[in-house]
N, C-alpha and C. Protein backbone atom coordinates (compact mmCIF):
# COMPACT_ATOMS: atom_id res chain seq x y z
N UNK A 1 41.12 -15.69 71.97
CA UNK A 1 40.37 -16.92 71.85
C UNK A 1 39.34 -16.75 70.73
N UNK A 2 39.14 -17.37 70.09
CA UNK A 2 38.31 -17.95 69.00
C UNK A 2 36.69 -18.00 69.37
N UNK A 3 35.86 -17.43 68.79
CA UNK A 3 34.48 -17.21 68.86
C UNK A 3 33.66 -17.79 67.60
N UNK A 4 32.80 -18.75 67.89
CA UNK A 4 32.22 -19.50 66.66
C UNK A 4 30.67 -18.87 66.73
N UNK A 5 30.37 -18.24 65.74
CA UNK A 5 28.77 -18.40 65.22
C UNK A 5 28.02 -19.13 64.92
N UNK A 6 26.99 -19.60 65.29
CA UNK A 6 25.77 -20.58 64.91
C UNK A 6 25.12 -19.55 63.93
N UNK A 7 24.73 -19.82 62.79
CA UNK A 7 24.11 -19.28 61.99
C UNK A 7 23.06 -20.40 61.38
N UNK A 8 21.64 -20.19 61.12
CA UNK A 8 21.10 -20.65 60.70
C UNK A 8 20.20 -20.06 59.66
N UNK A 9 20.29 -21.07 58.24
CA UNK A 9 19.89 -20.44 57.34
C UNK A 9 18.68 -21.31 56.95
N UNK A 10 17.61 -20.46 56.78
CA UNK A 10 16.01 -20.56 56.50
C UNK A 10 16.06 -21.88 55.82
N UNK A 11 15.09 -22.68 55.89
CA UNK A 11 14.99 -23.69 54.29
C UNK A 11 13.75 -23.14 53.50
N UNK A 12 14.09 -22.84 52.24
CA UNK A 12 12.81 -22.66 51.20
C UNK A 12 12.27 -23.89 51.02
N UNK A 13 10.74 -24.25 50.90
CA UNK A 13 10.18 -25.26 50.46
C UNK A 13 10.06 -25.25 49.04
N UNK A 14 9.99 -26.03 48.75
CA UNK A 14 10.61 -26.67 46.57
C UNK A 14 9.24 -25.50 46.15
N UNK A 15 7.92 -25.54 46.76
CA UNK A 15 7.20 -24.21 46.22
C UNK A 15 7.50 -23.06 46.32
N UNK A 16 8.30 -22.58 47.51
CA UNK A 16 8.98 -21.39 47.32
C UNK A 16 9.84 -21.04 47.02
N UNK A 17 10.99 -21.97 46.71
CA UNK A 17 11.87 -21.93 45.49
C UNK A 17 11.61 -22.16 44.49
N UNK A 18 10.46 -22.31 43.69
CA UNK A 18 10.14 -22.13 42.46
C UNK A 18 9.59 -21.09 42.41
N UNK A 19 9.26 -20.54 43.41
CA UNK A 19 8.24 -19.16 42.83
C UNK A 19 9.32 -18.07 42.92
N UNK A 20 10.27 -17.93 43.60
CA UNK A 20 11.49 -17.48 43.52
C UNK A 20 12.30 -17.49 42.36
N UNK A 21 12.38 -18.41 42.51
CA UNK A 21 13.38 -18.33 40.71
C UNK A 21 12.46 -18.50 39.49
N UNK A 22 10.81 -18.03 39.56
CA UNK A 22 10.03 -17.92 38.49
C UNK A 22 9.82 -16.26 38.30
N UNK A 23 9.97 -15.88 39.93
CA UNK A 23 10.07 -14.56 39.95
C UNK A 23 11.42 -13.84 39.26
N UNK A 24 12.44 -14.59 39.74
CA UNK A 24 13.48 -13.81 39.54
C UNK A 24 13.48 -14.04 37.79
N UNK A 25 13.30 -14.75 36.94
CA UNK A 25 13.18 -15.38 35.76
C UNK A 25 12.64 -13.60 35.46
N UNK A 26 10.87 -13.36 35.52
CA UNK A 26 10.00 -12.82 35.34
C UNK A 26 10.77 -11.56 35.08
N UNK A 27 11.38 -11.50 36.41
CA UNK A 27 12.12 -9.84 36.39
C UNK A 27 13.34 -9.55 35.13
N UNK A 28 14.02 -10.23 35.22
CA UNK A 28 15.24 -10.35 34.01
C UNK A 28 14.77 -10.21 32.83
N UNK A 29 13.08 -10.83 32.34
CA UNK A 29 12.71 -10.86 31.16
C UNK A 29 12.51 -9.62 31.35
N UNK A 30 11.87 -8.79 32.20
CA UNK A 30 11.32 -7.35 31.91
C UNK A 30 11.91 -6.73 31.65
N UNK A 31 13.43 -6.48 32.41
CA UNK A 31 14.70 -5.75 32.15
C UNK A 31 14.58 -5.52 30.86
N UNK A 32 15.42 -6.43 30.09
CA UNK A 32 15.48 -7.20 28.65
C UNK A 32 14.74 -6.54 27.89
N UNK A 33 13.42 -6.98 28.17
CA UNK A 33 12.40 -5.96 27.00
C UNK A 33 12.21 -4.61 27.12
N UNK A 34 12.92 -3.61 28.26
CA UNK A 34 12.92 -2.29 28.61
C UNK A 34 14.01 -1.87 27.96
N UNK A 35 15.20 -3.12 27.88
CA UNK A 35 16.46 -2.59 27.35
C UNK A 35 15.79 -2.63 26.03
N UNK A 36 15.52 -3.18 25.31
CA UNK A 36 15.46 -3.54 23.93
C UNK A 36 14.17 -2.48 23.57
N UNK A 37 13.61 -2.03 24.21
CA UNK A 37 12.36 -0.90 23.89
C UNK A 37 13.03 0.19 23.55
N UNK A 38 13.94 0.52 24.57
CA UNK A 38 14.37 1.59 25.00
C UNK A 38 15.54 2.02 23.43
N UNK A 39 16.52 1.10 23.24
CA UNK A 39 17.46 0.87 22.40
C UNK A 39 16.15 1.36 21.02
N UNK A 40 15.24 0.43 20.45
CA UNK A 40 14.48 0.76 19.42
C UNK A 40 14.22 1.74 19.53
N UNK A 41 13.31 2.21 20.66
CA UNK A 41 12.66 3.91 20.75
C UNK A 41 13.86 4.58 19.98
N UNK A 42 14.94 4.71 21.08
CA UNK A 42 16.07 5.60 20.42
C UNK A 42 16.83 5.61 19.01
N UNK A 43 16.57 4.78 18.49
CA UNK A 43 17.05 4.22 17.35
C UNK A 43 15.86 4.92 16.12
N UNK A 44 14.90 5.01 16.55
CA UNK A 44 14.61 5.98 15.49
C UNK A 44 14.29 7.24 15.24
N UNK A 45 14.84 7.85 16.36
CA UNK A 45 15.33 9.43 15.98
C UNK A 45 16.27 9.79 15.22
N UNK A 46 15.92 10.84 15.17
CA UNK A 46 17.01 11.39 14.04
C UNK A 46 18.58 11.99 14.62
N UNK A 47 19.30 12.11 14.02
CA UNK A 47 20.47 12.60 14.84
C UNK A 47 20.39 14.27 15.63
N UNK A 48 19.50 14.77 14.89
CA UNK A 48 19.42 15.79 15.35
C UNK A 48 17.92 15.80 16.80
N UNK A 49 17.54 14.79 16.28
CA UNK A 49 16.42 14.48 18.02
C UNK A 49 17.81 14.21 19.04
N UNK A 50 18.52 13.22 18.43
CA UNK A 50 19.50 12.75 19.66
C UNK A 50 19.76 13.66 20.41
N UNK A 51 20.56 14.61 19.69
CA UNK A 51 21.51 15.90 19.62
C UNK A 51 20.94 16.96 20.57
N UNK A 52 19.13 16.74 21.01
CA UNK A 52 18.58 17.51 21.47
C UNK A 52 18.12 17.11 22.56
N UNK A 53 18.51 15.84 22.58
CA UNK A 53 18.41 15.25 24.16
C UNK A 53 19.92 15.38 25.14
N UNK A 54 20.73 15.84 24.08
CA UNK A 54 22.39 15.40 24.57
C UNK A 54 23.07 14.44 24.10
N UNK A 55 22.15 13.58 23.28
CA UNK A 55 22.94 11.96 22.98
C UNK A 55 23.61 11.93 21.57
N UNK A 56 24.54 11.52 21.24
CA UNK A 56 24.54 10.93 20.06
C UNK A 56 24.49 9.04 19.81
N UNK A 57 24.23 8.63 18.77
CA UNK A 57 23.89 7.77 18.34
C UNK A 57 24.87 6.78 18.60
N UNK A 58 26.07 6.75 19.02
CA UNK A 58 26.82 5.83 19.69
C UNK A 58 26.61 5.55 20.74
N UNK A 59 25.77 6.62 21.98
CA UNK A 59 25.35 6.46 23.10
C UNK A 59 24.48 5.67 23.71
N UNK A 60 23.53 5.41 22.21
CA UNK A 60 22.02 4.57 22.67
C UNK A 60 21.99 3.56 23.26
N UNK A 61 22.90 2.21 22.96
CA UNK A 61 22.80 0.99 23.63
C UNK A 61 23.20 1.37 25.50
N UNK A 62 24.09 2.51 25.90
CA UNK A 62 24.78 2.86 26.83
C UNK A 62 23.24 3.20 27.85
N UNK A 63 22.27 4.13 27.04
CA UNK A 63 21.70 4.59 27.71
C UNK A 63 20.77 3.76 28.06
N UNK A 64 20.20 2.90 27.05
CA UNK A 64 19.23 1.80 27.59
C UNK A 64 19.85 1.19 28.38
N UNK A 65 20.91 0.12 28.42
CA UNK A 65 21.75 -0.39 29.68
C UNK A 65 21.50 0.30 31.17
N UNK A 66 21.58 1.59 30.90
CA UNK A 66 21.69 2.25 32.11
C UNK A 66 20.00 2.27 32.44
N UNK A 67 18.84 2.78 31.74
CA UNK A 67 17.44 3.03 31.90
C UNK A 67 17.02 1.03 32.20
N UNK A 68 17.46 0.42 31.90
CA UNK A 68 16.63 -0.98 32.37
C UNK A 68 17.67 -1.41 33.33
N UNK A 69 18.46 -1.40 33.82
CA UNK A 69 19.13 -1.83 34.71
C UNK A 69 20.05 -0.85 35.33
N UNK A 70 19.98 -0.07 35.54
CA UNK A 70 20.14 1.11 36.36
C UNK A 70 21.64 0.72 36.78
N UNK A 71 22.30 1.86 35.97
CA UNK A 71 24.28 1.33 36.00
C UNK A 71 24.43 2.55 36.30
C-alpha cells in the first residue's frame, strides 16, 4: 500500500528572499574576484617560481578554479 507525505515547505517573506539572493549574489562576486586574484597573482611569476611550487603555467587558471571554488 501506498504511503503519502505531507511535506511542508517554509514561505520566505519578499525581505528574506531578497536578502537571500543579495547574499547569494555577494558570495559569487567574491568567488570571482579570488578566482581572478589568484589567476593574476600566478601569472606573474616566473616559470621557474611556478616550477618551484610544482606548477607550470598551463596549470594556473586550474589552480585558481580549484582555490576560489574549491573543485
Amino acid at each position: 500500500m501506498a504511503h503519502a507525505q505531507h511535506i511542508e515547505v517554509a514561505q520566505l517573506s519578499i525581505t528574506e528572499w531578497l536578502r537571500a539572493g543579495f547574499r547569494e549574489i555577494q558570495e559569487k562576486l567574491a568567488r570571482r574576484r579570488m578566482y581572478r586574484q589568484t589567476v593574476r597573482e600566478l601569472n606573474t611569476l616566473s616559470a621557474r617560481e611556478l616550477a618551484d611550487l610544482g606548477l607550470h603555467r598551463s596549470m594556473v587558471r586550474r589552480v585558481a578554479y580549484e582555490a576560489a571554488y574549491g573543485a
